[in-house]
Protein backbone atom coordinates (compact mmCIF):
# COMPACT_ATOMS: atom_id res chain seq x y z
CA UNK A 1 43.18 31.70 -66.75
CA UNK A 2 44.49 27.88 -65.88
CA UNK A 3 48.57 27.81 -65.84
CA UNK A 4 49.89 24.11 -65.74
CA UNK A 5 53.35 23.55 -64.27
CA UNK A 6 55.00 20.12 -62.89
CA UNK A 7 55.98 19.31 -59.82
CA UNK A 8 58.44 16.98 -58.34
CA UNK A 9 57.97 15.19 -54.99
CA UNK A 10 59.43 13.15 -52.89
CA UNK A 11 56.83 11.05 -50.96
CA UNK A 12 57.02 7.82 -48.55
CA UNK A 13 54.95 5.86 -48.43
CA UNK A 14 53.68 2.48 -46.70
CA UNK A 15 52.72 -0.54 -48.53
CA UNK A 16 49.47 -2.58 -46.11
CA UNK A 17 51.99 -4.92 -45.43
CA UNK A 18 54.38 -2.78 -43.70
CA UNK A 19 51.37 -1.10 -41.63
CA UNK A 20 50.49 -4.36 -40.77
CA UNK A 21 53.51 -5.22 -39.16
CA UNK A 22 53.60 -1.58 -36.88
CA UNK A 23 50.30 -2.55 -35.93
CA UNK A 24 51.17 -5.88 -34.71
CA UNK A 25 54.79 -4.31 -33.15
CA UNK A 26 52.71 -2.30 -31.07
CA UNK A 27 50.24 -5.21 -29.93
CA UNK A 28 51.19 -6.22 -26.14
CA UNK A 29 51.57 -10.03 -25.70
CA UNK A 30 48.44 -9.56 -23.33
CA UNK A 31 46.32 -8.62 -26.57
CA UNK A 32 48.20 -10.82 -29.53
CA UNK A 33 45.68 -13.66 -28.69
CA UNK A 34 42.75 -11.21 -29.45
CA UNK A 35 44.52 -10.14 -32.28
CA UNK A 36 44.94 -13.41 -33.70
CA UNK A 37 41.60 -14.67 -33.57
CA UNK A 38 40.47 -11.63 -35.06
CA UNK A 39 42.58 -12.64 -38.05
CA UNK A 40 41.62 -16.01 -37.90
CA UNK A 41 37.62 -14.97 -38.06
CA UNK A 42 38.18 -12.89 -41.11
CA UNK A 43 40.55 -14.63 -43.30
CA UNK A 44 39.64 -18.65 -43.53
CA UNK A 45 42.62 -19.25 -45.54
CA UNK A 46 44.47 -18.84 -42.16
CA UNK A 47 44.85 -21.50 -40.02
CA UNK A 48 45.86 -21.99 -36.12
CA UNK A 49 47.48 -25.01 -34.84
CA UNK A 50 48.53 -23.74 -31.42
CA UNK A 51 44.95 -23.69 -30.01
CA UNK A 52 45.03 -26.86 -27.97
CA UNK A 53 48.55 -25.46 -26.73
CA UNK A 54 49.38 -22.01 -26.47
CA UNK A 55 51.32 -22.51 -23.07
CA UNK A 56 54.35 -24.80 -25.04
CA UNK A 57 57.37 -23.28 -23.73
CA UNK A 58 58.85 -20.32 -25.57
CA UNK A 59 62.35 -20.04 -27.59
CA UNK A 60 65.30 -19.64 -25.69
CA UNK A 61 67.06 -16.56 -26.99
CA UNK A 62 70.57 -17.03 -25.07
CA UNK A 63 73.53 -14.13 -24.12
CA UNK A 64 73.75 -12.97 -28.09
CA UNK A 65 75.23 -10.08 -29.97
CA UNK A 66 72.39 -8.51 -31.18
CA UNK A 67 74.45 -7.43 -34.58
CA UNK A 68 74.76 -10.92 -34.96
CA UNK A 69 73.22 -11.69 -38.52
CA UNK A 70 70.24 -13.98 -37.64
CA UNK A 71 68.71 -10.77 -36.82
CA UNK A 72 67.52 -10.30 -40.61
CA UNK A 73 64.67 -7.79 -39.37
CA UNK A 74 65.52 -4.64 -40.77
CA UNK A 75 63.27 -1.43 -41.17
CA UNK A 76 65.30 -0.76 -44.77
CA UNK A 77 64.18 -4.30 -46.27
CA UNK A 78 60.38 -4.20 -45.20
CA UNK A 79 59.52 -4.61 -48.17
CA UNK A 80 61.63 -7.27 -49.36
CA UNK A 81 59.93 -9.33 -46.91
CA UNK A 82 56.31 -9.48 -48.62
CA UNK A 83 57.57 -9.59 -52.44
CA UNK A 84 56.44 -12.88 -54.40
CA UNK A 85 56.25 -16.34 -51.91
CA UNK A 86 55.97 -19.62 -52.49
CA UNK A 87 52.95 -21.27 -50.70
CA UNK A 88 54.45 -24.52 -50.00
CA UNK A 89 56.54 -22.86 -47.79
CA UNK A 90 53.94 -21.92 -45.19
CA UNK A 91 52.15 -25.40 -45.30
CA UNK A 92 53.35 -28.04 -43.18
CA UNK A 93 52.12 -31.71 -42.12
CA UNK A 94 49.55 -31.43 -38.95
CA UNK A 95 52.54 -32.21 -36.44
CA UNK A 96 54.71 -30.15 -37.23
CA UNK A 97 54.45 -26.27 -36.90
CA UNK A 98 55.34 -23.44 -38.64
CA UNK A 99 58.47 -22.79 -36.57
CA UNK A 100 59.66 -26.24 -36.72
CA UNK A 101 61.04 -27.96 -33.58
CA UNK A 102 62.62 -24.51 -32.32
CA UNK A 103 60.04 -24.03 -29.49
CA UNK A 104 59.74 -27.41 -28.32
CA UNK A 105 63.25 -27.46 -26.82
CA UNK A 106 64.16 -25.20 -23.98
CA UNK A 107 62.58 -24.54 -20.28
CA UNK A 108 60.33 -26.65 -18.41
CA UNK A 109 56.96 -27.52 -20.09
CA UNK A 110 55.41 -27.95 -16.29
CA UNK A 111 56.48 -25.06 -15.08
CA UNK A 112 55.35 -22.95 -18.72
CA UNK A 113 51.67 -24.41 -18.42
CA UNK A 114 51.14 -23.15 -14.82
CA UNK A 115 48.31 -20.31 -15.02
CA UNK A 116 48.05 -17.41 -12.75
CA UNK A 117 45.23 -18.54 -9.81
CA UNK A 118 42.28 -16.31 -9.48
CA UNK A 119 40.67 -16.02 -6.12
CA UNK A 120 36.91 -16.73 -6.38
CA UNK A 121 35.14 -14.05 -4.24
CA UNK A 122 31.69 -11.90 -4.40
CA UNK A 123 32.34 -8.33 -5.80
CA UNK A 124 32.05 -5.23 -3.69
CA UNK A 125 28.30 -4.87 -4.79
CA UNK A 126 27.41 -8.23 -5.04
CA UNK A 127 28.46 -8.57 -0.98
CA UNK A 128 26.18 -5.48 -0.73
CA UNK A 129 23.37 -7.14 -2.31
CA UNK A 130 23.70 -9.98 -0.30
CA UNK A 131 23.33 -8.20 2.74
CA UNK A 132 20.44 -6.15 1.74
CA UNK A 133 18.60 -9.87 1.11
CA UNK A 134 19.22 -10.50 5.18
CA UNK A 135 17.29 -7.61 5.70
CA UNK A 136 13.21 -7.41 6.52
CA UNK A 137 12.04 -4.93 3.87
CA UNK A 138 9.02 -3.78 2.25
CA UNK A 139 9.10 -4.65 -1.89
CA UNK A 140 9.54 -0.36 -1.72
CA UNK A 141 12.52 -0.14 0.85
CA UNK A 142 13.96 -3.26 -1.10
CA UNK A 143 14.06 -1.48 -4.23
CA UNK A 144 14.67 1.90 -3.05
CA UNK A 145 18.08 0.00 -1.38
CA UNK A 146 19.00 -1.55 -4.78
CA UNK A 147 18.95 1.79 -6.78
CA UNK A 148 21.27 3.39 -3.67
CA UNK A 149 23.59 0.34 -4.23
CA UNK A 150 23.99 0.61 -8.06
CA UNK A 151 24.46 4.40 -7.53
CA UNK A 152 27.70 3.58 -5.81
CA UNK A 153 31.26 4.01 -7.51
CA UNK A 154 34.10 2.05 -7.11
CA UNK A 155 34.85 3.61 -3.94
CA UNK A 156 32.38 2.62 -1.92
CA UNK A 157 30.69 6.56 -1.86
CA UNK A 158 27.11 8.30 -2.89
CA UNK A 159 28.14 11.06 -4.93
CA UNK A 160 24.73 11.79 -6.67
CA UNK A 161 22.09 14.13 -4.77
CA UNK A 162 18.99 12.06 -2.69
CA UNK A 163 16.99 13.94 -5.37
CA UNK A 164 18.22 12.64 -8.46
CA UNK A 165 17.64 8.68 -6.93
CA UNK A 166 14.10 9.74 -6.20
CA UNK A 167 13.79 10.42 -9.76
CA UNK A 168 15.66 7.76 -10.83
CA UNK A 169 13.16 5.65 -8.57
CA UNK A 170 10.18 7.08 -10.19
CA UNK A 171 11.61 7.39 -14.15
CA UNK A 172 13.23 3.99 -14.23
CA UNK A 173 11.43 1.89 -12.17
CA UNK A 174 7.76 3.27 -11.58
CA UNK A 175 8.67 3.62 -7.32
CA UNK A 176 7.17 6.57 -6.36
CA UNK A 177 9.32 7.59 -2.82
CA UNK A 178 10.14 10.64 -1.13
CA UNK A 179 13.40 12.17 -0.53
CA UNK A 180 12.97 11.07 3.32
CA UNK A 181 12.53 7.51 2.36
CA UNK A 182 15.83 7.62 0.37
CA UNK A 183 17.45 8.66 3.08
CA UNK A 184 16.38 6.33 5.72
CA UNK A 185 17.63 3.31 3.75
CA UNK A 186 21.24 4.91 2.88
CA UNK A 187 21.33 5.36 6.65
CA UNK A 188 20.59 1.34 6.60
CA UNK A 189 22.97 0.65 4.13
CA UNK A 190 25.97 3.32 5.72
CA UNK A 191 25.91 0.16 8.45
CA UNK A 192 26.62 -2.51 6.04
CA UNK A 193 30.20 -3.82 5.83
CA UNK A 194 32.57 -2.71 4.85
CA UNK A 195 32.44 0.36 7.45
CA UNK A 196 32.13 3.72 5.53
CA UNK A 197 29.89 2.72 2.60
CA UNK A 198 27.66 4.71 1.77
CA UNK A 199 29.18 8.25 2.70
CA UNK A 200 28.80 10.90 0.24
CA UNK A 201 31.86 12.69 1.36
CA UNK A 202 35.65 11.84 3.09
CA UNK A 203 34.34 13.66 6.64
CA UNK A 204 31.04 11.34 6.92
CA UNK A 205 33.18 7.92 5.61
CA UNK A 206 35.45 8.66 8.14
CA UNK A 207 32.20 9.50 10.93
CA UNK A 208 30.20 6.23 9.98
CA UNK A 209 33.68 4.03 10.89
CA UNK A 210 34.24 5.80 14.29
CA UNK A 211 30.84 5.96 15.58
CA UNK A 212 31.01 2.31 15.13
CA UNK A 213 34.29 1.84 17.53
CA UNK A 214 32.81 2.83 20.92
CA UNK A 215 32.09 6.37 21.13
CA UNK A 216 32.14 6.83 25.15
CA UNK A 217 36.23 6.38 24.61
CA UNK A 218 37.82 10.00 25.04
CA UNK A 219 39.91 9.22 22.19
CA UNK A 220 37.57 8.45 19.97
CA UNK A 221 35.26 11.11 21.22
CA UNK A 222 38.14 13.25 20.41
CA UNK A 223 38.95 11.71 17.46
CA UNK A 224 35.13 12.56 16.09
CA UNK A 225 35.47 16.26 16.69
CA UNK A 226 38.56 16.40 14.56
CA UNK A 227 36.82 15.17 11.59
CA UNK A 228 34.06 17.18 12.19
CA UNK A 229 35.52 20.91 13.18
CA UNK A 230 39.35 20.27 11.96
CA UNK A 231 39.18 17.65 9.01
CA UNK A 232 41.18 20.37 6.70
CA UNK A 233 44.14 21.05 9.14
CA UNK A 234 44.08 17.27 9.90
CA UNK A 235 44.53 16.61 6.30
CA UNK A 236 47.27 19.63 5.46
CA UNK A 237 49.26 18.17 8.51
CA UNK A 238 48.96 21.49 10.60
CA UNK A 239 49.18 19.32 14.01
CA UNK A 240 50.36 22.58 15.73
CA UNK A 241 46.61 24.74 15.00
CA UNK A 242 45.00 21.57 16.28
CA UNK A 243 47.14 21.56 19.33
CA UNK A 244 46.15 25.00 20.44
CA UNK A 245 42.68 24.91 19.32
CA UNK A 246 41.55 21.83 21.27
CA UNK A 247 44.09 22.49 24.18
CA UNK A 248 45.96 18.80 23.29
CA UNK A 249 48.93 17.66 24.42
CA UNK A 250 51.22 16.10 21.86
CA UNK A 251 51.25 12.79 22.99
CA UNK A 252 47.21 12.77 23.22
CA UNK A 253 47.37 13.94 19.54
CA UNK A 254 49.70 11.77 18.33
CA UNK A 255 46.64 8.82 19.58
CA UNK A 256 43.98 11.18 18.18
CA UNK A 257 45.87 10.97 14.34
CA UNK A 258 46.50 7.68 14.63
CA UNK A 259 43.27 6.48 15.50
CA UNK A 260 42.02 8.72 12.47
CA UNK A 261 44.61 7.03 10.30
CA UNK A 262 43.47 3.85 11.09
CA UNK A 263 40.10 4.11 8.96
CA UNK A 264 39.63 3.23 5.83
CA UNK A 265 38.83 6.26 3.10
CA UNK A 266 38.04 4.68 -0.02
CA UNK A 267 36.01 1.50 1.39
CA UNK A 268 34.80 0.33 -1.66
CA UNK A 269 38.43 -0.93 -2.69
CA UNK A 270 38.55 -3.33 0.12
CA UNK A 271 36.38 -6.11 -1.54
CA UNK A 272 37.33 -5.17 -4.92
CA UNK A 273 40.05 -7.04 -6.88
CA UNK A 274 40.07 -5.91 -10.62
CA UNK A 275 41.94 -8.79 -11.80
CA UNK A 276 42.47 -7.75 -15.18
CA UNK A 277 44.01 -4.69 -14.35
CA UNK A 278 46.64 -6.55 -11.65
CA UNK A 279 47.47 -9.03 -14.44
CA UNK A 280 50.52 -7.74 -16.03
CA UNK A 281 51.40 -10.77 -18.55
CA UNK A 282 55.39 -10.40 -19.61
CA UNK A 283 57.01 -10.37 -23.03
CA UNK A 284 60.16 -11.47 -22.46
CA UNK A 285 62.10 -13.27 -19.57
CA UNK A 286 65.10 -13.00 -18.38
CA UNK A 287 67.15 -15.03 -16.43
CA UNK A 288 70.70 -15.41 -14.70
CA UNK A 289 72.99 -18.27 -15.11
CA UNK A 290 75.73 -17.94 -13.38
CA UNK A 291 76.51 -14.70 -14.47
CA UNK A 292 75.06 -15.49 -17.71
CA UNK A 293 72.34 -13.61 -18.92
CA UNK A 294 69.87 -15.63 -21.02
CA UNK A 295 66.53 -14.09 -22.71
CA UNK A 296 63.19 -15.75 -23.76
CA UNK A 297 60.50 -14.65 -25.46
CA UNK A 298 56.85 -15.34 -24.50
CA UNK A 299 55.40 -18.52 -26.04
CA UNK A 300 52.45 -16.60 -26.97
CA UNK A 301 54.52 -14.25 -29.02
CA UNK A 302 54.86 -17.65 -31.54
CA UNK A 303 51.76 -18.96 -32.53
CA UNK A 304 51.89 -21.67 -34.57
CA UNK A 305 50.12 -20.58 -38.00
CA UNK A 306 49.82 -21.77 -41.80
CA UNK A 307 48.26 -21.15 -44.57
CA UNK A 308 45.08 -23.77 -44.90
CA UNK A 309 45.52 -26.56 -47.15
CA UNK A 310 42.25 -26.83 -48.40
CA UNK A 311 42.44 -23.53 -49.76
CA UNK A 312 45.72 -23.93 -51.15
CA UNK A 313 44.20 -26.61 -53.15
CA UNK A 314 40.99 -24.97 -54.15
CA UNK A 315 43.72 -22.32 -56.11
CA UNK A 316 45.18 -24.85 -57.84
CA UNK A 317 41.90 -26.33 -58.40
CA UNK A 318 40.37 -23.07 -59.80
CA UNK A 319 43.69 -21.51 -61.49
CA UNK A 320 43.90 -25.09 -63.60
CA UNK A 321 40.55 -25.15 -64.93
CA UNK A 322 40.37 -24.90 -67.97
CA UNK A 323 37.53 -22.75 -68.99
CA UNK A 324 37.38 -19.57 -66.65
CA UNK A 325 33.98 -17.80 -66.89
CA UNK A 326 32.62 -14.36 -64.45
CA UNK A 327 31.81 -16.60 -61.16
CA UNK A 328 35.18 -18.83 -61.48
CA UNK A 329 37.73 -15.80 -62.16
CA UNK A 330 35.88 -14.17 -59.07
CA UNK A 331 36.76 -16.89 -57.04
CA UNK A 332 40.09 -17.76 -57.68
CA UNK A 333 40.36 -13.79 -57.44
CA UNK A 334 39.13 -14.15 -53.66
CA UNK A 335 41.26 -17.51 -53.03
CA UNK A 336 44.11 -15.80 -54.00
CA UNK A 337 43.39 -12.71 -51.88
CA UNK A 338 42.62 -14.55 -49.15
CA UNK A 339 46.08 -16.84 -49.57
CA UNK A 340 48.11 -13.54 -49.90
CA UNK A 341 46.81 -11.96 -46.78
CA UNK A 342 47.39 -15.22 -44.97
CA UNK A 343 51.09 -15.03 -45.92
CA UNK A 344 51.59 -11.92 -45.07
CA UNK A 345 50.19 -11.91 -41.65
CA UNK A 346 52.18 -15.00 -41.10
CA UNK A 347 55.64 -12.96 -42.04
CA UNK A 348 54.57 -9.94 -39.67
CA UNK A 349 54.60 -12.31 -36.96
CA UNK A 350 57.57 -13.85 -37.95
CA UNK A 351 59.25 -10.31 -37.91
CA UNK A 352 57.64 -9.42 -34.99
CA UNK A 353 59.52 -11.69 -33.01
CA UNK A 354 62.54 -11.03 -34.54
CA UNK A 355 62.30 -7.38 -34.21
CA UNK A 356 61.13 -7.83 -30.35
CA UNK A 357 64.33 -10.33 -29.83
CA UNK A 358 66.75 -8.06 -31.43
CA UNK A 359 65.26 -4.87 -29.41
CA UNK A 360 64.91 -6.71 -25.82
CA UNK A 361 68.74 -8.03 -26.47
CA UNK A 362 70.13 -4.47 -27.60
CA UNK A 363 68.70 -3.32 -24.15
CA UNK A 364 69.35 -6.63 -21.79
CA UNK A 365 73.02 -5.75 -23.09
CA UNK A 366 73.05 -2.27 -22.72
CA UNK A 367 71.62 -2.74 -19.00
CA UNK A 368 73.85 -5.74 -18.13
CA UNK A 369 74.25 -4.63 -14.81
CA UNK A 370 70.99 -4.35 -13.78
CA UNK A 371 69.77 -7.58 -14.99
CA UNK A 372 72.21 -9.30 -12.85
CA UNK A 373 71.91 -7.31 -9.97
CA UNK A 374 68.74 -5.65 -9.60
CA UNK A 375 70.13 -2.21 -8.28
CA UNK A 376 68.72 0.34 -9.95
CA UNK A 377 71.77 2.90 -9.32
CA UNK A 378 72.81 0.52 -12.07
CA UNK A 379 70.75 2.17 -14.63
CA UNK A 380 72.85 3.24 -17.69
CA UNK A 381 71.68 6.77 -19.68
CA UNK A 382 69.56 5.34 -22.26
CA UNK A 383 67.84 7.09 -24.65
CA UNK A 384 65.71 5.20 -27.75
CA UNK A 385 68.43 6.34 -30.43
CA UNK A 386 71.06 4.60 -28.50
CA UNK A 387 69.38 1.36 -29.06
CA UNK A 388 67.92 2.18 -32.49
CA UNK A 389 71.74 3.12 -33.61
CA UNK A 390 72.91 -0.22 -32.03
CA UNK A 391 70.03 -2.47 -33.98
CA UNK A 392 70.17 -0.27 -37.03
CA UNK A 393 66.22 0.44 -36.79
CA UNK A 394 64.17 3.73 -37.02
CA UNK A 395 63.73 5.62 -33.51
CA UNK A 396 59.98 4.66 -34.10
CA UNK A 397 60.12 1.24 -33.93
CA UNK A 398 62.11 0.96 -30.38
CA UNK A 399 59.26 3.56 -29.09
CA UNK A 400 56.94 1.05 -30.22
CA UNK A 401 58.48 -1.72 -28.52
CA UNK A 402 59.48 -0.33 -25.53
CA UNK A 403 56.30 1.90 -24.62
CA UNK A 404 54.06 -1.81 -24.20
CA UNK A 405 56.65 -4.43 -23.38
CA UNK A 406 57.05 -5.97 -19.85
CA UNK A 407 60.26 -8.01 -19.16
CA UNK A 408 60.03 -10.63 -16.05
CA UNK A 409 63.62 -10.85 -14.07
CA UNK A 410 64.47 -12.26 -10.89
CA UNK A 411 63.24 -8.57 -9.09
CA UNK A 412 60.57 -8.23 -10.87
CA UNK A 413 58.45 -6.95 -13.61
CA UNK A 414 59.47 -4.01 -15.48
CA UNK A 415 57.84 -1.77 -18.25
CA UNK A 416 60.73 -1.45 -21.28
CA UNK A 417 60.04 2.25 -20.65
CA UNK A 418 61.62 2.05 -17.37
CA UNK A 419 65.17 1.09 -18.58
CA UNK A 420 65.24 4.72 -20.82
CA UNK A 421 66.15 7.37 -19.09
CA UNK A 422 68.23 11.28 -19.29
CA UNK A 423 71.80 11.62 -18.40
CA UNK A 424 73.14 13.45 -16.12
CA UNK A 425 76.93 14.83 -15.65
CA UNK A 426 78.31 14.43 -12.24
CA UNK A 427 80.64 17.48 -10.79
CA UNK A 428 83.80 14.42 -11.79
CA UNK A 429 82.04 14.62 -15.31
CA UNK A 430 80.82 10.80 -15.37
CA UNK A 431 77.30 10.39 -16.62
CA UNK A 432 74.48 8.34 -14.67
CA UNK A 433 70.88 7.75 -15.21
CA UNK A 434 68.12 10.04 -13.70
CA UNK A 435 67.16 6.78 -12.32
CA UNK A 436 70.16 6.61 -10.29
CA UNK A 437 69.63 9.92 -9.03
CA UNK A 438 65.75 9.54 -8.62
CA UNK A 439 66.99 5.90 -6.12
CA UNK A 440 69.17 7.61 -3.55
CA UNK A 441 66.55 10.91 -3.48
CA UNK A 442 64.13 7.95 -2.75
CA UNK A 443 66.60 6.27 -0.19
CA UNK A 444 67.56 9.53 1.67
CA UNK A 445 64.01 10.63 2.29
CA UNK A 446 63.44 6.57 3.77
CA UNK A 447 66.09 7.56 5.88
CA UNK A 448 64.62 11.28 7.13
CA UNK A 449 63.48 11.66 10.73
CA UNK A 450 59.64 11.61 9.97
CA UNK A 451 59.55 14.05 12.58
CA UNK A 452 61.55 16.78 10.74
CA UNK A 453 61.12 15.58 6.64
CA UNK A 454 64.02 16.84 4.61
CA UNK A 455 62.96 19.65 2.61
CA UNK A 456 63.80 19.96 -1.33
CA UNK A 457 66.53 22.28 -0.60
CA UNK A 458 68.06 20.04 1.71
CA UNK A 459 67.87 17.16 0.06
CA UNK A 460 69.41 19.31 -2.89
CA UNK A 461 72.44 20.06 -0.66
CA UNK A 462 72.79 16.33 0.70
CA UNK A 463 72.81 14.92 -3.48
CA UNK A 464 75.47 18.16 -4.20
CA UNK A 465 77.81 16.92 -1.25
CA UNK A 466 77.51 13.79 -2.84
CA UNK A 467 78.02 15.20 -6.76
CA UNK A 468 75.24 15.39 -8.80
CA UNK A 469 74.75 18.99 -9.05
CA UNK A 470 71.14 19.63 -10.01
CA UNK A 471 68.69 22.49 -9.44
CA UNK A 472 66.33 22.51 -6.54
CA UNK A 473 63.54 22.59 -9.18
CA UNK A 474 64.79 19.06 -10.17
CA UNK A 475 64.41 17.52 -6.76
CA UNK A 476 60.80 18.21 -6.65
CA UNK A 477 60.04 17.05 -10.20
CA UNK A 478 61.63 13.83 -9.54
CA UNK A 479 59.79 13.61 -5.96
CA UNK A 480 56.20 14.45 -7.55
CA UNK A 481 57.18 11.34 -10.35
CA UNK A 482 57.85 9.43 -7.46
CA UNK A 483 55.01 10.40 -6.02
CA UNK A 484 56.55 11.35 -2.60
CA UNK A 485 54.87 14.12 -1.19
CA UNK A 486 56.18 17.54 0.58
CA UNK A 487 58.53 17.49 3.60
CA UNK A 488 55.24 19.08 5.42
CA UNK A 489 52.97 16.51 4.29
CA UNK A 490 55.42 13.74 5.47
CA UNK A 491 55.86 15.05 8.79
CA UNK A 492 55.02 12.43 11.56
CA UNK A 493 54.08 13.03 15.26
């Protein structure tokens, strides 16, 4: 039998508009301009002024209060902020943008259009290539060396079996060779530059680079039979098993590792320059006058957009006509779609900015003293709630902003990330930042005799006598996120 009963809930919900507006949040300045054009393809009502100059020099955002109450980007009146527009207010004349004269005014328009130079140079398998052309080869050999070089990774290394490029020879490319013949032309291309290419594992990289040096040298001699008996105890650092088992005194070894450190294991990297992934492109700058801190956002962060004229006109066109059949409600139906979504992507940019302004200046203020100095020991605790309590926005939308946002100071180039970070309680019951702790671990094991590394439980003694009482446990946590190996492993002859 069916029973009917009512239920009350309580849902929340968000309108496109507001999920529009997370989604562009989250955007890195690095992928706005993607973004944008994306928008631009779909909707035609949207137009894009800033084409012909998207390096214009960004707004100056000076030393603010961030409760000051410009900042009218609140999570509470999302809503408010796509309700009913006007149109006219989002078209302007052809000069003038949608910003006004805001952007036009501060920094130094020569110094904002500089571009980043990119080195022009052959990739690590195009410099292979070209020295396979130098070389006198059948059409077989010539092809058989092409399908070695494309089976390459990044690191310069042959990790799939001579078999499987046999068949790769005979499936893909109708070559019919023998596993012999594959080998005789990776031992031609193991003596290509750079030294090491070619090697299938660490222990032959590193044997192709010393038999080039010359070989009748008892060092190098030496140094061969280490990587070919000892490789593992040379890698772990045991120095005193290699000592005994090749009868070596400790000044001979100390020659024999540092000839072996001396090569190369990942030769592939060394004509390699991935230029996209070294190109960190900043959201925000910050700068020190005289004490003063002043913030900026990225130009490209304020693109100059409107809603299209022509379209605006076709509505009033259509909407005024005076007899409105199928085809002509349609259209003004699509117009009108079209005009709204061009609106409202202009107002999530808008409150983009805002909300990336009011964020960045909640933190450049919280941080103070690390934006003028640079010292990380400076590092306040900061967690996300203390910043989404001080710019009276959800937890979420800090995360958002902080987990993709780079800031360019005077030292450098920081992830927003980096600024957040755990308390904790000194034995005189002040609070610092992990970060502060994590600096002077970092600075005490620069200082170490490399001959006898500080261990984790001396280095926890050294930061008690200095009073931050934390567990052994949490030294080597914060050395592995470092990424500062064992006391062993940094041992040094």
């Amino acid at each position: 039998m069916l029973r009917q009963n009512l239920q009350q809930k309580l849902l929340q919900k968000l309108s496109p508009q507001q999920i529009q507006f997370i989604k562009l949040l989250q955007v890195p300045t690095v992928s706005l301009d993607t973004r944008i054009k994306e928008e631009l393809e779909e909707n035609p009502a949207l137009e894009d002024l800033s084409l012909s100059n998207m390096n214009e020099p960004e707004e100056a955002y000076p030393d603010r209060d961030p409760d000051d109450d410009n900042f009218n980007s609140d999570d509470n009146n999302e809503q408010s902020e796509f309700d009913e527009f006007n149109i006219d207010d989002y078209l302007q004349d052809d000069n003038v943008n949608d910003y006004g004269s805001r952007y036009d005014q501060n920094g130094d328009d020569d110094e904002e259009r500089k571009e980043i130079p990119i080195a022009v140079q052959s990739s690590f398998f195009e410099s292979l290539q070209n020295q396979l052309d130098l070389v006198p080869l059948s059409d077989k050999d010539f092809r058989i060396g092409q399908q070695i070089i494309g089976s390459l990774d990044d690191d310069g290394y042959l990790r799939r079996p001579i078999m499987s490029i046999t068949d790769d020879l005979a499936f893909s490319q109708n070559v019919m060779a023998e596993d012999d013949e594959v080998e005789e032309m990776l031992k031609l291309i193991q003596q290509f530059d750079p030294p090491g290419v070619g090697a299938r594992d660490l222990q032959e990289c590193l044997l192709i680079q010393l038999r080039k040096k010359d070989v009748n040298e008892p060092i190098i001699k030496k140094a061969m039979l280490v990587v070919e008996e000892y490789l593992d105890e040379f890698t772990r650092k045991h120095y005193d098993k290699l000592e005994k088992s090749l009868n070596l005194a400790p000044d001979e070894l100390k020659g024999i590792v540092n000839e072996i450190l001396k090569l190369n294991p990942k030769p592939g990297d060394s004509n390699e320059i991935n230029t996209k992934q070294m190109q960190v492109i900043p959201d925000f700058h910050i700068s020190n006058n005289d004490g003063v801190l002043i913030l900026t956002l990225n130009s490209k962060n304020a693109p100059e957009l409107r809603v299209s004229r022509s379209y605006q006109d076709m509505f009033q066109h259509y909407d005024k006509a005076s007899q409105k059949d199928k085809k002509l409600k349609e259209a003004v139906q699509f117009v009108k779609q079209k005009l709204d979504s061009a609106k409202w992507f202009i107002d999530a940019i808008k409150q983009r900015q805002q909300t990336l302004l009011k964020t960045m200046n909640a933190i450049m203020h919280y941080q103070y003293d690390f934006f003028l100095t640079g010292d990380e020991r400076n590092l306040r605790p900061m967690i996300l709630k203390d910043i989404a309590d001080k710019i009276g926005m959800d937890i979420s939308t800090v995360s958002r902003v902080a987990n993709s946002k780079y800031v360019q100071t005077e030292f450098g180039t920081f992830l927003l990330k980096s600024f957040f970070s755990e308390a904790i309680q000194m034995d005189s019951g002040e609070e610092v930042s992990n970060k502060e702790v994590k600096k002077i671990l970092e600075d005490f094991i620069g200082a170490e005799d490399k001959h006898h590394p500080l261990a984790d439980e001396k280095l926890t003694d050294i930061l008690k006598e200095h009073g931050y009482n934390i567990a052994r446990r949490t030294v080597a946590k914060y050395r592995e996120q470092m990424n500062i190996p064992v006391a062993r492993l940094r041992k040094e002859l």
